[in-house]
N, C-alpha and C. Protein backbone atom coordinates (compact mmCIF):
# COMPACT_ATOMS: atom_id res chain seq x y z
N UNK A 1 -96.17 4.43 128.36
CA UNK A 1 -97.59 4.62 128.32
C UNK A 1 -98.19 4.05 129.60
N UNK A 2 -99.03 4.95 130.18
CA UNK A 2 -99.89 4.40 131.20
C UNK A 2 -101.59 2.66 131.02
N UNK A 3 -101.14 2.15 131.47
CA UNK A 3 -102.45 1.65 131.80
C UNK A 3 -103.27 1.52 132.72
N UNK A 4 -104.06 2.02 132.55
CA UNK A 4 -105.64 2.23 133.28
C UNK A 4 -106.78 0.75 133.52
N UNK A 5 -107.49 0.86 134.11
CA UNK A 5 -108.70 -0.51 134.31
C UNK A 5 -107.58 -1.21 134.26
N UNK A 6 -106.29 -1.53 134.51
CA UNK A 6 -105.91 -2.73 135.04
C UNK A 6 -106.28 -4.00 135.74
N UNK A 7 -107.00 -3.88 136.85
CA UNK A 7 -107.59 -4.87 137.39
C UNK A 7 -108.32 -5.35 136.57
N UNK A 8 -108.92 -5.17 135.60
CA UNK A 8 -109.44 -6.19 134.80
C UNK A 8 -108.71 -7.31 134.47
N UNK A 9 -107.82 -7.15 133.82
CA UNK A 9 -106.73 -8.22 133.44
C UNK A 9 -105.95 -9.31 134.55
N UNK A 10 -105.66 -8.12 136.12
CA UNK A 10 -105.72 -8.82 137.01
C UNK A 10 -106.30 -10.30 137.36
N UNK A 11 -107.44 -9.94 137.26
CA UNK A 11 -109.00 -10.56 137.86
C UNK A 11 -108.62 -11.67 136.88
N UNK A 12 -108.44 -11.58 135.55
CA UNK A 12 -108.91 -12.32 134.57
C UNK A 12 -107.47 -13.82 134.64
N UNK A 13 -106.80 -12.87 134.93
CA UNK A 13 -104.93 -13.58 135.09
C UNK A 13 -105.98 -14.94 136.19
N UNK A 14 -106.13 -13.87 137.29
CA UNK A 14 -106.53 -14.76 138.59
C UNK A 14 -107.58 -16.28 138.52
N UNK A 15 -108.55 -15.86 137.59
CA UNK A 15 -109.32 -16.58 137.08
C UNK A 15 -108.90 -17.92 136.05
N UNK A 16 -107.75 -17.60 135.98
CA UNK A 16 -107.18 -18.57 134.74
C UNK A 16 -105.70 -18.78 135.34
N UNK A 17 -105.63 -18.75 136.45
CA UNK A 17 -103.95 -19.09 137.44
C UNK A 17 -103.25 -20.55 136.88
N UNK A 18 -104.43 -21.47 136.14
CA UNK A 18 -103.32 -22.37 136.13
C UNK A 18 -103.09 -22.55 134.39
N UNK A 19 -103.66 -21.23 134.08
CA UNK A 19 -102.80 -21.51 132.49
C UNK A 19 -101.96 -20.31 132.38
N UNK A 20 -100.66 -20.94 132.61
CA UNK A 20 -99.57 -20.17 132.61
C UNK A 20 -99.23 -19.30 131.52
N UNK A 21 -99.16 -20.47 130.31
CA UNK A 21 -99.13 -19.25 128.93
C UNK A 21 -99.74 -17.87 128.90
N UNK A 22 -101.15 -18.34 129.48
CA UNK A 22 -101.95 -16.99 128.92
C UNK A 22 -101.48 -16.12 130.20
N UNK A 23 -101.17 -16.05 131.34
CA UNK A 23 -100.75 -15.63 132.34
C UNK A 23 -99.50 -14.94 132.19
N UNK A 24 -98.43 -15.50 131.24
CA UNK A 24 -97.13 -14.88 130.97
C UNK A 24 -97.76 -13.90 129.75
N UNK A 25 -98.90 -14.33 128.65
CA UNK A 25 -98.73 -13.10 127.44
C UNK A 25 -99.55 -12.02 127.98
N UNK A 26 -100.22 -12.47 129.33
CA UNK A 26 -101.39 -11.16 129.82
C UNK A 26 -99.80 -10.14 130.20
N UNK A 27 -98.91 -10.61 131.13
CA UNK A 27 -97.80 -10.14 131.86
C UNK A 27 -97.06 -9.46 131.11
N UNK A 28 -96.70 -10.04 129.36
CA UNK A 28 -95.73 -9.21 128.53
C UNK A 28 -96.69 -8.08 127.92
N UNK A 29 -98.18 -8.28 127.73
CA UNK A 29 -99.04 -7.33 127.02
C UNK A 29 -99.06 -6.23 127.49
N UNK A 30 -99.04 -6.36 129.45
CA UNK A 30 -99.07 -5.26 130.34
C UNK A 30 -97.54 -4.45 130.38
N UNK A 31 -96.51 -5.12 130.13
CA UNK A 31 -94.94 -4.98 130.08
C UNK A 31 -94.99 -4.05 128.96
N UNK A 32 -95.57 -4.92 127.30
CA UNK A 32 -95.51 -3.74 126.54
C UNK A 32 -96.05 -2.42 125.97
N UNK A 33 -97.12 -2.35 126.78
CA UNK A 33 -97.85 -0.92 126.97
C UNK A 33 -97.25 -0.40 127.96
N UNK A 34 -96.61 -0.70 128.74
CA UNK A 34 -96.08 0.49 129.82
C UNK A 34 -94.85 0.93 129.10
N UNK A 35 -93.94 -0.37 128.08
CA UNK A 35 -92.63 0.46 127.70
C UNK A 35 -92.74 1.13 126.44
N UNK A 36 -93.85 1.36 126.41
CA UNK A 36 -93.85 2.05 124.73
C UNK A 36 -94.88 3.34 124.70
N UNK A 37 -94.69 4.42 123.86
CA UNK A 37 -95.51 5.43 123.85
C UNK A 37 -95.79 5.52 122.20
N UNK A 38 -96.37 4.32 122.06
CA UNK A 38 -97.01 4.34 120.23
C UNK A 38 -97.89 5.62 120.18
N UNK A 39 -96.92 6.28 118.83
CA UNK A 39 -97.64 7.25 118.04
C UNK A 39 -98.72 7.20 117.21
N UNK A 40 -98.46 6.44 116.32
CA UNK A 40 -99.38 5.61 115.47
C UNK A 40 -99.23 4.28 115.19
N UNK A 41 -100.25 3.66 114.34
CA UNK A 41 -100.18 2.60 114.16
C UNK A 41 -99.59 1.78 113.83
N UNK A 42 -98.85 1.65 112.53
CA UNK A 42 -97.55 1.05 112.20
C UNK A 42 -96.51 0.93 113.57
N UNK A 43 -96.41 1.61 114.28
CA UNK A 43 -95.36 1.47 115.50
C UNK A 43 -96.42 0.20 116.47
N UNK A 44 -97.25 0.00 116.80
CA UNK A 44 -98.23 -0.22 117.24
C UNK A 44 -97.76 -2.13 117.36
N UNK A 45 -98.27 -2.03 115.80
CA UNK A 45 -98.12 -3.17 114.89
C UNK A 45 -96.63 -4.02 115.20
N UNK A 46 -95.59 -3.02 114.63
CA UNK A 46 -94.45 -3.73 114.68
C UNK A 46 -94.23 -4.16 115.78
N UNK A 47 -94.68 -3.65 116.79
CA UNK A 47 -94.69 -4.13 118.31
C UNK A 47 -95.16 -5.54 118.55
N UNK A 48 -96.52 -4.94 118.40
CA UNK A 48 -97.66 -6.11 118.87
C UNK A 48 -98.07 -6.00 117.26
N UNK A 49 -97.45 -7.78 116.71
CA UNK A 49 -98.46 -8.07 115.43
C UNK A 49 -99.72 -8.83 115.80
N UNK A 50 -100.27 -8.49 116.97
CA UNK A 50 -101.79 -9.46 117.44
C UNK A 50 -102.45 -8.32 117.62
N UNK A 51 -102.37 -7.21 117.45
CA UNK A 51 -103.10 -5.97 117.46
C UNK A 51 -104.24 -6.14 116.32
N UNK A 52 -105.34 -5.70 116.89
CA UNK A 52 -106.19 -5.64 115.00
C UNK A 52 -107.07 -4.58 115.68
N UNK A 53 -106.92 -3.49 114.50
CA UNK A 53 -108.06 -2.18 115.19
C UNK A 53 -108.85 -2.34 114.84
N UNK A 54 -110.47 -2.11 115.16
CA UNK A 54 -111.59 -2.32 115.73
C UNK A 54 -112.26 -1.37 115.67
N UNK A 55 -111.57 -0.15 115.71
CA UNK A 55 -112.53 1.40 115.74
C UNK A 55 -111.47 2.52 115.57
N UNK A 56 -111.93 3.47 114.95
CA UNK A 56 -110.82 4.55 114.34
C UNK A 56 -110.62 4.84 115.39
N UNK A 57 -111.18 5.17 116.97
CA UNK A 57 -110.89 5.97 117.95
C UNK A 57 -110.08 5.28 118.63
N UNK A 58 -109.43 4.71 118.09
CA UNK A 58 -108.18 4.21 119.00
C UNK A 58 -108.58 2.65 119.67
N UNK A 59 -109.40 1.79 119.40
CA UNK A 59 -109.81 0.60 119.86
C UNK A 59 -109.00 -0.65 119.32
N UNK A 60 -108.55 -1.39 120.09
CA UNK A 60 -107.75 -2.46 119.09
C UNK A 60 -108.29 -3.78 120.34
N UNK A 61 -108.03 -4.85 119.39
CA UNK A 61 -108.47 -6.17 120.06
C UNK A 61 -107.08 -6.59 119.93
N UNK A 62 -106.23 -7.11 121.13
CA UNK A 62 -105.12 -8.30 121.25
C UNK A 62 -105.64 -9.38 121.49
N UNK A 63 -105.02 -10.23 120.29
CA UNK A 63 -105.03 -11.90 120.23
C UNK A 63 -104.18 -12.24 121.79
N UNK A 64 -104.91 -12.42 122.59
CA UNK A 64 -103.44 -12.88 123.93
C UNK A 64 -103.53 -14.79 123.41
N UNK A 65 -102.51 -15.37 123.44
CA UNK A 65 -103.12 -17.09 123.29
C UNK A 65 -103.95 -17.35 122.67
N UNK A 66 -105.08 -18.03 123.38
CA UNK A 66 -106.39 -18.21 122.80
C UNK A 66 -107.56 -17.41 123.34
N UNK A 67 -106.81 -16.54 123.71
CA UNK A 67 -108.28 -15.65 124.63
C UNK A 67 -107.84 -14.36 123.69
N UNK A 68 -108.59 -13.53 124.03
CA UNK A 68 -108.89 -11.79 123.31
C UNK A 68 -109.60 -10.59 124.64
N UNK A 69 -108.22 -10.02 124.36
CA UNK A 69 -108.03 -8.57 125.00
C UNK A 69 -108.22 -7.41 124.61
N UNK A 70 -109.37 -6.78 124.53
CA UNK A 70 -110.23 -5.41 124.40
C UNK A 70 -109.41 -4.57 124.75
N UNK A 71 -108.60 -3.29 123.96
CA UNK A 71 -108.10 -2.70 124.91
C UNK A 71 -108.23 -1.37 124.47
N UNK A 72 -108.53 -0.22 125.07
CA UNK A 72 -108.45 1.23 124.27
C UNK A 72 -107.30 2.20 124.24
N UNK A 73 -106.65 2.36 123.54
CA UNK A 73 -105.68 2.79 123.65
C UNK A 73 -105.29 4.46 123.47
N UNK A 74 -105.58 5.51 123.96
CA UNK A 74 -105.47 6.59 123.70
C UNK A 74 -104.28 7.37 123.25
N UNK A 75 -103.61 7.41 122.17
CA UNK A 75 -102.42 8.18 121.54
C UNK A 75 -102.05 9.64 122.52
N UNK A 76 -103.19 10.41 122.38
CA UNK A 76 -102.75 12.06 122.79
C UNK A 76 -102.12 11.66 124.35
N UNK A 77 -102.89 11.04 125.27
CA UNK A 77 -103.30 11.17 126.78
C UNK A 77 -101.93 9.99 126.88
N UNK A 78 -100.97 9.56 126.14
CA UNK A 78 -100.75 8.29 126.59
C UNK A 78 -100.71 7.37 127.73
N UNK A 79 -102.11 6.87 127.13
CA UNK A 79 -102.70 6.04 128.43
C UNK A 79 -103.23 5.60 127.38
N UNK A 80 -103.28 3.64 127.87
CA UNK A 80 -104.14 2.84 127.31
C UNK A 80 -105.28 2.38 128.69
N UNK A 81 -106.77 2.19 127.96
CA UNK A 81 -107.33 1.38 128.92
C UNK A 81 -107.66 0.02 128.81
N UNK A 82 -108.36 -0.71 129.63
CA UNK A 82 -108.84 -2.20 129.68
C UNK A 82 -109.97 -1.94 129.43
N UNK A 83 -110.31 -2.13 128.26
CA UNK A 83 -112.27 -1.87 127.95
C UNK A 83 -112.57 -3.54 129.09
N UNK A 84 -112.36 -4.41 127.15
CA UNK A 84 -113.06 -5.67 127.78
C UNK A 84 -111.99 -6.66 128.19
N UNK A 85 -112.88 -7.85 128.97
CA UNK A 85 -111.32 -9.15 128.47
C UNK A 85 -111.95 -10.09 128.66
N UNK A 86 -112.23 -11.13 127.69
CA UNK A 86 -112.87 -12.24 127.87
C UNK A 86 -112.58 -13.54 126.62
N UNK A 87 -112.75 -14.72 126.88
CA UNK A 87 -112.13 -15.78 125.99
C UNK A 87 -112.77 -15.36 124.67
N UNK A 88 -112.01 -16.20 123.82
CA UNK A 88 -112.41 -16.30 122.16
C UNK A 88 -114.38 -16.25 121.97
N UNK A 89 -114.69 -17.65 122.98
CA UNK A 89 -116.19 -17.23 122.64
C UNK A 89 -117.15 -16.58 122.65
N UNK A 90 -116.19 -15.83 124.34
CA UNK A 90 -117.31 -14.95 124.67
C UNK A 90 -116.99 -13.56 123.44
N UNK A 91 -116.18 -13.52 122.66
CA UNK A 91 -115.86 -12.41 121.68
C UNK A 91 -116.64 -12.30 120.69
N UNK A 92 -117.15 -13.96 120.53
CA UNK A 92 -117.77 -13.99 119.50
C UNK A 92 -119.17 -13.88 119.88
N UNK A 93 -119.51 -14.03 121.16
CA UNK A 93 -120.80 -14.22 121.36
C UNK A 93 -121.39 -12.52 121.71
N UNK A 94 -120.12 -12.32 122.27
CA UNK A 94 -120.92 -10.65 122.45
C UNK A 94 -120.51 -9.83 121.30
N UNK A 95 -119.34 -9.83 120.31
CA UNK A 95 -119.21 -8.70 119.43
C UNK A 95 -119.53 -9.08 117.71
N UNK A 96 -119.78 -10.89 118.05
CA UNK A 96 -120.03 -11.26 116.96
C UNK A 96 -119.00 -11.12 115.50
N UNK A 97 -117.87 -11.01 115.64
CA UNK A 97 -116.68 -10.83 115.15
C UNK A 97 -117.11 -9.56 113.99
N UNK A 98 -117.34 -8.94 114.51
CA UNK A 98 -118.46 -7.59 113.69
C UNK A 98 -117.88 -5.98 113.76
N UNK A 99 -117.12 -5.75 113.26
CA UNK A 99 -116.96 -4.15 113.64
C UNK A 99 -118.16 -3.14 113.98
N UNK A 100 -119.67 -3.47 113.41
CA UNK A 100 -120.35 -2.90 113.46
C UNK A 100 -120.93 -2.71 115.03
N UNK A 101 -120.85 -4.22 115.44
CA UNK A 101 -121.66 -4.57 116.74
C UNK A 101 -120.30 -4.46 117.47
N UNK A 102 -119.46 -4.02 117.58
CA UNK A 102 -118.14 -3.53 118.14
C UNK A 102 -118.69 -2.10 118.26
N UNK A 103 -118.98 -1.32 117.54
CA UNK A 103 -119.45 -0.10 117.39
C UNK A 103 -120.79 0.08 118.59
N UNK A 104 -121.47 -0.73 118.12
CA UNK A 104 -123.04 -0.73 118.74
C UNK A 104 -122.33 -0.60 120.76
N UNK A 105 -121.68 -2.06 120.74
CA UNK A 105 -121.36 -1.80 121.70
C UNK A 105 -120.44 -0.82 122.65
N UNK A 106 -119.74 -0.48 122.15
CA UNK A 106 -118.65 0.63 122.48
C UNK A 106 -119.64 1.83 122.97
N UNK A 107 -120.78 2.17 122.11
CA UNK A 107 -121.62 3.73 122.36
C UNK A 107 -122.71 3.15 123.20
N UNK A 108 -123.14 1.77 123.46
CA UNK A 108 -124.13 1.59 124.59
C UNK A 108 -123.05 1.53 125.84
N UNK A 109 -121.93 1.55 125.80
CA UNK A 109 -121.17 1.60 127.25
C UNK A 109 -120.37 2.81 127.66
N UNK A 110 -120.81 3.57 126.62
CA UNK A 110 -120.26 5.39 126.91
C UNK A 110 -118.93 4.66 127.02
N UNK A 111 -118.31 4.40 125.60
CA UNK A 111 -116.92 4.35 125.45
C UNK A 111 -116.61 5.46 124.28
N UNK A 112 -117.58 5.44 123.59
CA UNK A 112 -117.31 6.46 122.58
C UNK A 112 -118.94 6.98 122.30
């Protein structure tokens, strides 16, 4: 599977250089979307059990460490993208741990 908006995660790695952990699970997260072409979900899962979907259209949030990785993942096109990426609080502060306001936001950023 392809990933797309990469540099996000880049940037974010860069920003956080001296915490290695989260630096190695950003590195295997990117490792395991490129070696896998998940069909559906259950495959998804058994992969990555830090996956939690977020929106029927293919949206899932990864637990990386203690931070949280936005990521969209498109089945048909296989290609995943980098929506968001930002620590635990800012997750909570912008999506409010809310599927709804996950929603709200996704269609004010012409994601869906």
């Amino acid at each position: 599977m392809r990933l797309t908006n990469k540099k996000k995660l880049e940037k974010y790695k860069r920003k956080n250089r001296g915490n290695v952990l989260l630096n190695k699970a950003i590195d295997r997260l990117i490792e395991d979307i490129g070696a896998h072409n998940w069909k559906n979900q259950s495959e998804l899962y058994r992969a990555r059990s830090d996956a939690d979907n977020v929106h029927s259209d293919g949206f899932y949030i990864f637990n990386i460490s203690i931070h949280r990785t936005m990521v969209l993942i498109e089945f048909d096109d296989r290609e995943a993208t980098v929506v968001w990426v930002g620590t635990h609080q800012e997750y909570e502060t912008t999506f409010k741990n809310n599927r709804d306001t996950i929603k709200k936001w996704l269609k004010t950023n012409d994601w869906i």
